[in-house]
C-alpha atoms as a PDB file:
ATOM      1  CA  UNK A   1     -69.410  -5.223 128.497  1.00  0.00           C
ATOM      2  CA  UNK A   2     -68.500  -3.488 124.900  1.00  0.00           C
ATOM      3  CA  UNK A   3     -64.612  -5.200 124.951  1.00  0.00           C
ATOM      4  CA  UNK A   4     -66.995  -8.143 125.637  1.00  0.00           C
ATOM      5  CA  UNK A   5     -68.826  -7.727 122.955  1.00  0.00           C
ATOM      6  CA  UNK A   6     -65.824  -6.331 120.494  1.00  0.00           C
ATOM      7  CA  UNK A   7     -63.900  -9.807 121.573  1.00  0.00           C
ATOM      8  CA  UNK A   8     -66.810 -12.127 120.752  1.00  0.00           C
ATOM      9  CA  UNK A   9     -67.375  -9.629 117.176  1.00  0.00           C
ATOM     10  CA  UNK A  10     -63.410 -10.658 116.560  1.00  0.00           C
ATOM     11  CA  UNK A  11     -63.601 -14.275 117.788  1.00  0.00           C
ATOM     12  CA  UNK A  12     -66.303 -14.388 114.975  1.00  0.00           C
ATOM     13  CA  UNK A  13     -64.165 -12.870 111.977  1.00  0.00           C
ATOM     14  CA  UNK A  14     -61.406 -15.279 112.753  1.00  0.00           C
ATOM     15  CA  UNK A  15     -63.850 -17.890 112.609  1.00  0.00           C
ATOM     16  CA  UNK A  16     -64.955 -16.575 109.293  1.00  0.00           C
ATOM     17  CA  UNK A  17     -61.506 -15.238 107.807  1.00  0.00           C
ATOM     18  CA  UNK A  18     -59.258 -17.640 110.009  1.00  0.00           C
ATOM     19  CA  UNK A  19     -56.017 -15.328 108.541  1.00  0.00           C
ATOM     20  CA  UNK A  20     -57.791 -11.919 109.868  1.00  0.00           C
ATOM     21  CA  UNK A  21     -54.490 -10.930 111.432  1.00  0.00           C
ATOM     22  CA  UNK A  22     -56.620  -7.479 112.501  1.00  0.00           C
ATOM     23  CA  UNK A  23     -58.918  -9.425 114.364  1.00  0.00           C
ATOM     24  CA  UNK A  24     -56.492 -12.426 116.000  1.00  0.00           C
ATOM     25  CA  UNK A  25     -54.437  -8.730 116.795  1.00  0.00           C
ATOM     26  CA  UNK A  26     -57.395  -7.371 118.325  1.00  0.00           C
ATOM     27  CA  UNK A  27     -57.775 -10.403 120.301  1.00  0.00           C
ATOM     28  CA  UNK A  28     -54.202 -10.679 121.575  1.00  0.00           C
ATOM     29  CA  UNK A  29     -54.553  -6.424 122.542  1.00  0.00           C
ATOM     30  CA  UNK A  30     -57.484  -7.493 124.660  1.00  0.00           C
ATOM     31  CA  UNK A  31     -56.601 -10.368 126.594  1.00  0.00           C
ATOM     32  CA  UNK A  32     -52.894 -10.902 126.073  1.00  0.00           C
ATOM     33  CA  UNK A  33     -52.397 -10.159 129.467  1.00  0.00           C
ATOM     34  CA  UNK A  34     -54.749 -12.162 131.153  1.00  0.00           C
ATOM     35  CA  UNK A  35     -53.488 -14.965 129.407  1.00  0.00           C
ATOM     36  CA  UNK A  36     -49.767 -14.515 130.359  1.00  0.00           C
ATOM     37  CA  UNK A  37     -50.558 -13.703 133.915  1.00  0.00           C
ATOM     38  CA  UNK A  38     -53.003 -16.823 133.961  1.00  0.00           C
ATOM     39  CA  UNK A  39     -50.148 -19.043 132.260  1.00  0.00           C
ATOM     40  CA  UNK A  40     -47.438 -17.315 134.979  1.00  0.00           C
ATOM     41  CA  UNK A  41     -49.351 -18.543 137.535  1.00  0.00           C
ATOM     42  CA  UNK A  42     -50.973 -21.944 136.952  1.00  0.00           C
ATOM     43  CA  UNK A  43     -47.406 -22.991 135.231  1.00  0.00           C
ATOM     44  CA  UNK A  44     -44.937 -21.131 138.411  1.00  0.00           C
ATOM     45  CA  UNK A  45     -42.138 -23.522 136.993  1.00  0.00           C
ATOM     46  CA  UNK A  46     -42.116 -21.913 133.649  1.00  0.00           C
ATOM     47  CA  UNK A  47     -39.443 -19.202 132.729  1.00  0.00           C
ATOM     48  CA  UNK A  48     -40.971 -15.942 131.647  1.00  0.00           C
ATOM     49  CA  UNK A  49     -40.222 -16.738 127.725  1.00  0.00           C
ATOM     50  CA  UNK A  50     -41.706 -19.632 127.978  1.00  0.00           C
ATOM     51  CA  UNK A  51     -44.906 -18.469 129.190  1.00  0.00           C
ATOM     52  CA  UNK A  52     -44.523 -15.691 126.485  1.00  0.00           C
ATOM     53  CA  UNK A  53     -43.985 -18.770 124.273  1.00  0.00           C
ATOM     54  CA  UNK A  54     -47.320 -20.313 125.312  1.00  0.00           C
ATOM     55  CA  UNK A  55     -49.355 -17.575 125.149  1.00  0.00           C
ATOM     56  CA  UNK A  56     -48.386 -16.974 121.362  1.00  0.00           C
ATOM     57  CA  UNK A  57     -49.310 -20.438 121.086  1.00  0.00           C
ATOM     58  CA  UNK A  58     -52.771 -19.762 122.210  1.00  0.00           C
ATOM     59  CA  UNK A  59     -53.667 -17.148 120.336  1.00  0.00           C
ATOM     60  CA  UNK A  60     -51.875 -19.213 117.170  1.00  0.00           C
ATOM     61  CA  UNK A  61     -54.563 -21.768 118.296  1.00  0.00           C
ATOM     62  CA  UNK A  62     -57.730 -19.366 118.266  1.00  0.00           C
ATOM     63  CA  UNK A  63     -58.500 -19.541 114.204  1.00  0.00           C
ATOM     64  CA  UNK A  64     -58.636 -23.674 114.674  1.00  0.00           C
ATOM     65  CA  UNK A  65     -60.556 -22.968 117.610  1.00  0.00           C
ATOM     66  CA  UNK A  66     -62.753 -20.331 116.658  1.00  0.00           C
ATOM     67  CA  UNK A  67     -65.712 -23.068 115.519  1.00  0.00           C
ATOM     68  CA  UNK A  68     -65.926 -24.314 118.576  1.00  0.00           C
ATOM     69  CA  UNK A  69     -66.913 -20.792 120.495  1.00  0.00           C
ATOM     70  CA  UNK A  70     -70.351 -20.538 121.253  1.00  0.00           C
ATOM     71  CA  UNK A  71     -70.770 -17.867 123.369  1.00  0.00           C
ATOM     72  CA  UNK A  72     -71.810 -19.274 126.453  1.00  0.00           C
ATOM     73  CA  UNK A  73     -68.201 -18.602 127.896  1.00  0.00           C
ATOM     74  CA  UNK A  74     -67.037 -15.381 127.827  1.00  0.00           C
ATOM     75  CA  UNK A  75     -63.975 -14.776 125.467  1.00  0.00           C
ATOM     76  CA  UNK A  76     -61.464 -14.681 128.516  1.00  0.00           C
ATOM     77  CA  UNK A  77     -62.653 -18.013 130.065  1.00  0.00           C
ATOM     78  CA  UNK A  78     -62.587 -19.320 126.556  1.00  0.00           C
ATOM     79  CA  UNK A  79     -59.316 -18.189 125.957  1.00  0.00           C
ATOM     80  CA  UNK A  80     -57.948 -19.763 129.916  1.00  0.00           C
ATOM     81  CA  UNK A  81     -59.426 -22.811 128.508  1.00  0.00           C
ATOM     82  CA  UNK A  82     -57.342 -23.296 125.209  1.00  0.00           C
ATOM     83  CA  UNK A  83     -54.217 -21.965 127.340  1.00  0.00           C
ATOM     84  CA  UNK A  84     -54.705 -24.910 130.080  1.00  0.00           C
ATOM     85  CA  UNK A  85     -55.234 -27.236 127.259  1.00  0.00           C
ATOM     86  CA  UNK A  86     -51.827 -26.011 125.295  1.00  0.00           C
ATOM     87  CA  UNK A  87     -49.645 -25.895 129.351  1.00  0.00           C
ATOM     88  CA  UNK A  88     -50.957 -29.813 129.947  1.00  0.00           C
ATOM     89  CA  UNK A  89     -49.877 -30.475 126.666  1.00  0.00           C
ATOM     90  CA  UNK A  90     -46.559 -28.948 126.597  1.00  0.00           C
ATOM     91  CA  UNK A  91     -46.269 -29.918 130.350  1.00  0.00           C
ATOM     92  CA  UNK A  92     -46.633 -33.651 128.558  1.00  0.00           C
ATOM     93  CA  UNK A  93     -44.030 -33.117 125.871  1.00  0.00           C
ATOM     94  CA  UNK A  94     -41.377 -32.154 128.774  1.00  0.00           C
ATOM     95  CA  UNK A  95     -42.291 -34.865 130.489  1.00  0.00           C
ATOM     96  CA  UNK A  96     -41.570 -37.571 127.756  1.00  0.00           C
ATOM     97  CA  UNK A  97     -38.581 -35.427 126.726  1.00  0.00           C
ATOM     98  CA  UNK A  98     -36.820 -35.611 130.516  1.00  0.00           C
ATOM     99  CA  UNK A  99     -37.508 -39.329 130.799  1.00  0.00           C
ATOM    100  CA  UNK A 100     -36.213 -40.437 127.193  1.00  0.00           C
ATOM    101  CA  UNK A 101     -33.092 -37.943 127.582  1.00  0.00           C
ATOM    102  CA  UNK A 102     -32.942 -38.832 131.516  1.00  0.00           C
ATOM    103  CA  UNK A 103     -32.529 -35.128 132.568  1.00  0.00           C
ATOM    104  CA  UNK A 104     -33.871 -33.060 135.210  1.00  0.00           C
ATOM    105  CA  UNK A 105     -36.511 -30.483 134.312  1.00  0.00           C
ATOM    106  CA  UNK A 106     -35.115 -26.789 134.493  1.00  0.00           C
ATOM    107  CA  UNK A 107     -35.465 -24.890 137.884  1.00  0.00           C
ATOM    108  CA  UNK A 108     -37.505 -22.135 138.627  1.00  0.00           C
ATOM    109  CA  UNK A 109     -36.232 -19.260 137.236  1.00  0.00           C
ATOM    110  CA  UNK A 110     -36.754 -16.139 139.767  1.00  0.00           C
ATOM    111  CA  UNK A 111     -36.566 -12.399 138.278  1.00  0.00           C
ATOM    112  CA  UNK A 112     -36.148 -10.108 140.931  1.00  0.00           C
ATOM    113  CA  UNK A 113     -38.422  -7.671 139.325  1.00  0.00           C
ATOM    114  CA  UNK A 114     -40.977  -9.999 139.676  1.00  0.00           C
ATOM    115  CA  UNK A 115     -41.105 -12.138 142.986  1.00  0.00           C
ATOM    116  CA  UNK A 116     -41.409  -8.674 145.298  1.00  0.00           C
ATOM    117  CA  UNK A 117     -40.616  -9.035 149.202  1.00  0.00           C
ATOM    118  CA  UNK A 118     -40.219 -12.599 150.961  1.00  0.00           C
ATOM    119  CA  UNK A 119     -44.564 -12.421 151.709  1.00  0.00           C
ATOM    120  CA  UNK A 120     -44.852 -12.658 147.670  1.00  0.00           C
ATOM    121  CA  UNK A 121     -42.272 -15.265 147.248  1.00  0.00           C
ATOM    122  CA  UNK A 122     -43.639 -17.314 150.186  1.00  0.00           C
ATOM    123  CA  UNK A 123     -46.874 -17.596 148.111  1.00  0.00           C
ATOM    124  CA  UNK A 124     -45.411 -18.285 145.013  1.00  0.00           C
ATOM    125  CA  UNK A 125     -43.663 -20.946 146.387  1.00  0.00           C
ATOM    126  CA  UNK A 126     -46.585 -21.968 148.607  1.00  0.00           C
ATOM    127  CA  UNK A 127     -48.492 -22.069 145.136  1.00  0.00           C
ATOM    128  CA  UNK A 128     -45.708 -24.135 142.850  1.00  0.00           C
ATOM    129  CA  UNK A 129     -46.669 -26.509 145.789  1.00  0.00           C
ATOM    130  CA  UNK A 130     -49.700 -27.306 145.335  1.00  0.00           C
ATOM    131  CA  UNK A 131     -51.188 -29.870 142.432  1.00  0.00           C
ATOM    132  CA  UNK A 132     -51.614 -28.800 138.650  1.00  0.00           C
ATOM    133  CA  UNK A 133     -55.375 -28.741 139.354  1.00  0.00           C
ATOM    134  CA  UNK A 134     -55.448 -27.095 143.037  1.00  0.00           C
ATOM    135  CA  UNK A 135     -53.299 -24.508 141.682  1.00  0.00           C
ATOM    136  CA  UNK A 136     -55.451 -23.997 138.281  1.00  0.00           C
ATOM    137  CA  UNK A 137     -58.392 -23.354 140.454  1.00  0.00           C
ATOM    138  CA  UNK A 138     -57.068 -21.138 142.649  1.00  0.00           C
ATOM    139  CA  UNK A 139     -56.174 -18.642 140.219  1.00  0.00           C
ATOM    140  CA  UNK A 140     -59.139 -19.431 138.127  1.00  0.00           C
ATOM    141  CA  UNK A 141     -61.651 -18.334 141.027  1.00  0.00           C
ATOM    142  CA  UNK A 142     -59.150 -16.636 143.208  1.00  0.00           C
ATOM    143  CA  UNK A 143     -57.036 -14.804 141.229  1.00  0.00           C
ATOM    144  CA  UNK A 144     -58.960 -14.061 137.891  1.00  0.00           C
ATOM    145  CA  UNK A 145     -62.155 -13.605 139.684  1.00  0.00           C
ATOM    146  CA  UNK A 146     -63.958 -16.481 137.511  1.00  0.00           C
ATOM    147  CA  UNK A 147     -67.435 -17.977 138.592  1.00  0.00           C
ATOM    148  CA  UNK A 148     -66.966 -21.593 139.752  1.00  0.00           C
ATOM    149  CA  UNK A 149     -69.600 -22.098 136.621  1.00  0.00           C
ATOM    150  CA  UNK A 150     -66.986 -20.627 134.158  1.00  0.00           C
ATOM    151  CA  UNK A 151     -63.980 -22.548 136.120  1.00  0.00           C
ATOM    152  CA  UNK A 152     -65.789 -25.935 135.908  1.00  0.00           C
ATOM    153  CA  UNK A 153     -66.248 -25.047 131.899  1.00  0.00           C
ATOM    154  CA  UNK A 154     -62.552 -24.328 131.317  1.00  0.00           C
ATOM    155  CA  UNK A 155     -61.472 -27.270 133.412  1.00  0.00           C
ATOM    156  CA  UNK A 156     -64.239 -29.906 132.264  1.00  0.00           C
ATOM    157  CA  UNK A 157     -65.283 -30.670 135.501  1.00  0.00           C
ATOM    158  CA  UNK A 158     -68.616 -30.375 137.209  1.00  0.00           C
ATOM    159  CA  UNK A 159     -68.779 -26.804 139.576  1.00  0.00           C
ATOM    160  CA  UNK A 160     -69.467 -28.951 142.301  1.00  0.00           C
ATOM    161  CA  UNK A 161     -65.660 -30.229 141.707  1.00  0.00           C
ATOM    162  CA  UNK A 162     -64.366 -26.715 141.228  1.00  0.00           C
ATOM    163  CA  UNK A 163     -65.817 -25.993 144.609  1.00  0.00           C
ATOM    164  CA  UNK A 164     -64.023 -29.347 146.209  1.00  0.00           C
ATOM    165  CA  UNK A 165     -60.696 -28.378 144.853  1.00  0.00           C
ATOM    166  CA  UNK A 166     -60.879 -24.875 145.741  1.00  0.00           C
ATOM    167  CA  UNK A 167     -61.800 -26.073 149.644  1.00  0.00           C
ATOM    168  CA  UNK A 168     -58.813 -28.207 149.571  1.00  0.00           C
ATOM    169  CA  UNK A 169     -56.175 -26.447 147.853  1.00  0.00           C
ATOM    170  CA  UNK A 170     -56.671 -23.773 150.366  1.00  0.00           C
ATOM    171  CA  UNK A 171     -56.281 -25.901 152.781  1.00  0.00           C
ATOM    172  CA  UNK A 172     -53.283 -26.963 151.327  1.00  0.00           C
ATOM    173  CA  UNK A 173     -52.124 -23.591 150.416  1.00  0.00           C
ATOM    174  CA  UNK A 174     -52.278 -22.093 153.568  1.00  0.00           C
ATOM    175  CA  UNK A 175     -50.324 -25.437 155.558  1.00  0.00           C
ATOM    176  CA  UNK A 176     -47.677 -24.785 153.116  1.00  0.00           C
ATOM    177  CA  UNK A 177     -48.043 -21.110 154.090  1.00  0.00           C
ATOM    178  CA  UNK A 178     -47.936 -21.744 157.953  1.00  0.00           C
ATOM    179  CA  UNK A 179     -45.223 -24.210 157.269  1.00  0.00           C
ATOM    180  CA  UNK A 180     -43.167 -21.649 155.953  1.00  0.00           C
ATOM    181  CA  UNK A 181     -44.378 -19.065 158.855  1.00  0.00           C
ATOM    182  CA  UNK A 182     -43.103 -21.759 161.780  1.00  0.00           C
ATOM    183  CA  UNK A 183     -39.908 -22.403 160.198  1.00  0.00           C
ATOM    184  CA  UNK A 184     -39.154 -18.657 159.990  1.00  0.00           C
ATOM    185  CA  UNK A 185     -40.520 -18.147 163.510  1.00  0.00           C
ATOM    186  CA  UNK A 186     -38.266 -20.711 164.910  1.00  0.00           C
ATOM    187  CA  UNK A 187     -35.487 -19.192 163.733  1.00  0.00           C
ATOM    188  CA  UNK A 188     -36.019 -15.736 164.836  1.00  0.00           C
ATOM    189  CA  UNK A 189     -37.591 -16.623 168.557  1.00  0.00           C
ATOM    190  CA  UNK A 190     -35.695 -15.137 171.071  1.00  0.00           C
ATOM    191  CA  UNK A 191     -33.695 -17.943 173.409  1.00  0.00           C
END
């Protein structure tokens, strides 16, 4: 509750000093991480410095943004919001930049450090799977722990949509999942 509070107390100075580099600091201290890990996972195709590229640029966004907080969020699902705003759009610039220039978009870039045992990299291929908004719902509610009230807010949808997409991307998520389980099992069952 009190880095609650603090947050919403800094959220408020950017909006009234929107160059309180203390307070966008503050801001960055307490939920930098959320945001990156919320950006690694609803974006699985982006490399690591480009998430770290996209959550600078939502924290860059917060004193333009800072207006428009009124509380009835908490800071974090605020801050999810104005990161899935900033991936779509950036997710739109790539697009238009692949089909003028007629490339293909980069590949998944895999870190060792990162991806764990074959069980973690099942899922996070099982995940890259699924649709930009099955995927942003699962780690809204899932993974972050978010109400389907807060998820519907960040995603502009009503909750009873958040709870529609949820049902079927882990559906989804777990054929992918069992897809990947049968193939493995058919190569290792004995003749």
């Amino acid at each position: 509750m009190g880095r609650m509070k603090a947050a919403e107390s800094e959220v408020q100075r950017v909006h009234e000093s929107p160059r309180s580099a203390e307070a966008l600091s503050e801001l960055y201290r307490c939920y930098g991480a959320d945001v990156r890990s919320f950006l690694m996972r609803t974006e699985p195709r982006a490399a690591r410095h480009e998430v770290e590229d996209l959550a600078q640029e939502v924290f860059l966004a917060v004193p333009q943004a800072a207006p428009k907080f009124r509380g009835d969020a908490s800071v974090r699902s605020w801050l999810f919001g104005i990161a899935r705003r900033i991936a779509r759009s950036q997710a739109r610039r790539q697009a238009i930049r692949n089909a003028l220039w007629r490339e293909r978009p980069p590949s998944v870039e895999t870190t060792p450090d990162l991806r764990g045992h074959d069980t973690s990299l099942d899922l996070e291929r099982a995940m890259a799977r699924l649709s930009r908004d099955h995927r942003e719902v699962l780690v809204l509610v899932v993974v972050e722990g978010l109400a389907a009230k807060e998820a519907a807010q960040i995603l502009g949808v009503r909750e009873k949509t958040v709870w529609t997409r949820l049902h079927r991307a882990r559906t989804a998520l777990a054929a992918f999942l069992n897809e990947g389980t049968s193939t493995q099992g058919a190569h290792h069952a004995p003749r």
